[in-house]
C-alpha atoms as a PDB file:
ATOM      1  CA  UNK A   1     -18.610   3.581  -6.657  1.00  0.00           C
ATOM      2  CA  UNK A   2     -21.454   5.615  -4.724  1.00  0.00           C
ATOM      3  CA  UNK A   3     -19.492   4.789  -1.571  1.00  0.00           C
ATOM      4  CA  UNK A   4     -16.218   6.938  -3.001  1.00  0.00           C
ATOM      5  CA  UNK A   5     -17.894   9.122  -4.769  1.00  0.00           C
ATOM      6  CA  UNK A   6     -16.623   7.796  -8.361  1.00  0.00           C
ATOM      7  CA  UNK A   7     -18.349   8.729 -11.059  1.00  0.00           C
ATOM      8  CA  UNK A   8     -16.482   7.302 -14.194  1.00  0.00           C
ATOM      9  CA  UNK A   9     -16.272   3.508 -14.369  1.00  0.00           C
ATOM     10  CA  UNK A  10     -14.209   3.291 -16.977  1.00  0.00           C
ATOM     11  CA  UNK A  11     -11.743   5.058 -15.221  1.00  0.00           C
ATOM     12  CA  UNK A  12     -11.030   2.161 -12.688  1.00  0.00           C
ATOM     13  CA  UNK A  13      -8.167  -0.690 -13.041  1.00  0.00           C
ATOM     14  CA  UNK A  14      -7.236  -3.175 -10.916  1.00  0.00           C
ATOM     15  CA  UNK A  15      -3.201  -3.035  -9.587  1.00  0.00           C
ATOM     16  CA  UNK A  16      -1.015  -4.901  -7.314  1.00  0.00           C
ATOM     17  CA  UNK A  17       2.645  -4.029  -6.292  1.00  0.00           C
ATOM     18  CA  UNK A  18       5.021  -5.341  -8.680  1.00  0.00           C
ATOM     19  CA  UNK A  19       7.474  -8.674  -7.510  1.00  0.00           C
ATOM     20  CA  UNK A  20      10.833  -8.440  -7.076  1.00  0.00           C
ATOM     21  CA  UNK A  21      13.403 -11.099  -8.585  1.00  0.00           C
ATOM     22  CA  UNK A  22      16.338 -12.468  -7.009  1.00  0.00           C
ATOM     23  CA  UNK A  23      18.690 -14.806  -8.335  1.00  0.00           C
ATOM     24  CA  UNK A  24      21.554 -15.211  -5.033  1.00  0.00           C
ATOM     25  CA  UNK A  25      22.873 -18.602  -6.622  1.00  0.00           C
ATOM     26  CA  UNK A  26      22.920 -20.928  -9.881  1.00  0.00           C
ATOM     27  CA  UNK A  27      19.672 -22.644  -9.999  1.00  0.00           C
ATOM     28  CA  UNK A  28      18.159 -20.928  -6.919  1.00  0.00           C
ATOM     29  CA  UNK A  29      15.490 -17.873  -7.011  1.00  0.00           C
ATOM     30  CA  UNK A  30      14.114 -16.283  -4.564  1.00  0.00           C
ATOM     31  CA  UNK A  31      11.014 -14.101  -4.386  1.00  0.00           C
ATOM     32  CA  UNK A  32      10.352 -11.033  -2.526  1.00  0.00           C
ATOM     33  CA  UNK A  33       7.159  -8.720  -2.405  1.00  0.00           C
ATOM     34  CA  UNK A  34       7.438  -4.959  -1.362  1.00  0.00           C
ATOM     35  CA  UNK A  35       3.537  -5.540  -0.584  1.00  0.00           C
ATOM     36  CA  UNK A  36       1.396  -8.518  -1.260  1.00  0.00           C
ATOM     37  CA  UNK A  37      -2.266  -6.532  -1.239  1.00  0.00           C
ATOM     38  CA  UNK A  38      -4.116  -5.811  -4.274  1.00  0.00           C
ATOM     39  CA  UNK A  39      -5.524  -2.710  -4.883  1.00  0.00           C
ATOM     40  CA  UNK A  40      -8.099  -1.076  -7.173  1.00  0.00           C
ATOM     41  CA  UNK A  41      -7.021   2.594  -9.230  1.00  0.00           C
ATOM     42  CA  UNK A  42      -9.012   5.433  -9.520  1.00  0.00           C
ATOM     43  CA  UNK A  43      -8.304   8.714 -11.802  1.00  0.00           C
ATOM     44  CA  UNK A  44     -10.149  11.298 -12.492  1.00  0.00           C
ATOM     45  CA  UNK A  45      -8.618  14.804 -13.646  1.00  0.00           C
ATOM     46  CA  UNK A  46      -7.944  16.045 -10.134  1.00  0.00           C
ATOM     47  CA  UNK A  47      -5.624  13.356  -9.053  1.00  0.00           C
ATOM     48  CA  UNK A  48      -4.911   9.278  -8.492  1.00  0.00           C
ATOM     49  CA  UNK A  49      -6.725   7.224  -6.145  1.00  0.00           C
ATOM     50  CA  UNK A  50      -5.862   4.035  -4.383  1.00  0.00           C
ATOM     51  CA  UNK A  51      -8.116   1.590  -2.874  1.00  0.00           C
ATOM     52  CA  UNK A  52      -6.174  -1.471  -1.438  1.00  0.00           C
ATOM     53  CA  UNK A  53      -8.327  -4.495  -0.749  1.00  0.00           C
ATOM     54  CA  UNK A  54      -8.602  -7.439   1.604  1.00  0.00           C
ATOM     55  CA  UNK A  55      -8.314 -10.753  -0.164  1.00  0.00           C
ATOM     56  CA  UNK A  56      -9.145 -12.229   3.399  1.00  0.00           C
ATOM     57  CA  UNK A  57     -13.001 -10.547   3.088  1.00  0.00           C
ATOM     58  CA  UNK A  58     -13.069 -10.995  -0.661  1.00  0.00           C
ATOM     59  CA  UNK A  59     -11.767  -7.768  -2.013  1.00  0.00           C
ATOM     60  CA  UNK A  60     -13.672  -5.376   0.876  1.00  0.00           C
ATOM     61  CA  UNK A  61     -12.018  -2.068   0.108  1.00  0.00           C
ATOM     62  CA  UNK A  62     -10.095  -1.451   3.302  1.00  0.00           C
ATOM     63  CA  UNK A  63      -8.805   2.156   2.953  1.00  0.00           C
ATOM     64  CA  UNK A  64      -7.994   4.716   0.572  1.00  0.00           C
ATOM     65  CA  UNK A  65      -5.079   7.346  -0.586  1.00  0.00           C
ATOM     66  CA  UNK A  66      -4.355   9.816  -3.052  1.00  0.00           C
ATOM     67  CA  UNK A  67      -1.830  11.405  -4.742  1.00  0.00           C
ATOM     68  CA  UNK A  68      -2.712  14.946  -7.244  1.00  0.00           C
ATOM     69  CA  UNK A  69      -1.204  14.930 -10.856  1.00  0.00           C
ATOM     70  CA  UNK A  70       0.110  18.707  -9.209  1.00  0.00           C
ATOM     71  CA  UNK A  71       2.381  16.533  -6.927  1.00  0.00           C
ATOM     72  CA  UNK A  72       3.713  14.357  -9.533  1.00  0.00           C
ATOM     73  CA  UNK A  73       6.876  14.361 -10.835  1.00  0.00           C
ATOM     74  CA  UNK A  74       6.938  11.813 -13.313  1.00  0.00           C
ATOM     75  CA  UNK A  75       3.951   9.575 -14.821  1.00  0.00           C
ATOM     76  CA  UNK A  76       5.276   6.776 -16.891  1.00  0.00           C
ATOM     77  CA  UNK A  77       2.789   3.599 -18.497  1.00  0.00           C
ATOM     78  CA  UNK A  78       4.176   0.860 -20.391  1.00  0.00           C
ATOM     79  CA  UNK A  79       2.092  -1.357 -22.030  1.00  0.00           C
ATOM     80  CA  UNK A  80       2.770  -4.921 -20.792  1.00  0.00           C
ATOM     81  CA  UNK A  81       4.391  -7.977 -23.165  1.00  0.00           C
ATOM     82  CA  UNK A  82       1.185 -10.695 -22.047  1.00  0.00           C
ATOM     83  CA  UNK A  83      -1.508  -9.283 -19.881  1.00  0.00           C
ATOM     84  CA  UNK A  84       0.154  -6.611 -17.740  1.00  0.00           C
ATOM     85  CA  UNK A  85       0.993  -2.803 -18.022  1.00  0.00           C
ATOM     86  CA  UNK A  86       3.182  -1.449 -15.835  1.00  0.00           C
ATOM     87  CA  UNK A  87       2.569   2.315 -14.442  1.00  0.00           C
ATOM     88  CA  UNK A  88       5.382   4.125 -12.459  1.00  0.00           C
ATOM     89  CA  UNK A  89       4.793   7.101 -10.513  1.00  0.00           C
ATOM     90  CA  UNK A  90       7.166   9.873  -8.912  1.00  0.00           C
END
């Protein structure tokens, strides 16, 4: 956190890209990812911050990205059924 400069820890969550579902045939499924790396979620009241993380070095934070709630279109969180929410961005 003193790396990034984050000073709220409760306003960090853990994300990954959602999967994709496929169903070509009877019986068959398929899988596709858009992205397969997990990432860690950072907001504060200036914008959204994304850490993506390599599972290879376990979970070094290997870059980071914003996006301001100015630039936002749309912010949309559902809470999930079992363990999951789901948060869509614009």
């Amino acid at each position: 956190m003193e790396t990034f400069h984050l000073k709220n820890e409760k306003a960090i969550t853990f994300g990954h890209p959602k999967m994709k579902c496929f169903l070509p045939l009877p019986g068959v499924t398929l899988y596709s990812f858009e992205q397969e790396k997990p990432f860690f979620i950072y907001f504060d009241e200036d914008e959204i911050r994304f850490f993506p993380l390599d599972l290879n070095h376990k979970y070094r934070i290997i870059g980071k990205s914003f996006i301001s709630w100015n630039d936002l279109k749309n912010f949309h969180f559902k809470k999930g059924f079992f363990m999951e929410d789901e948060i869509q961005l614009q």
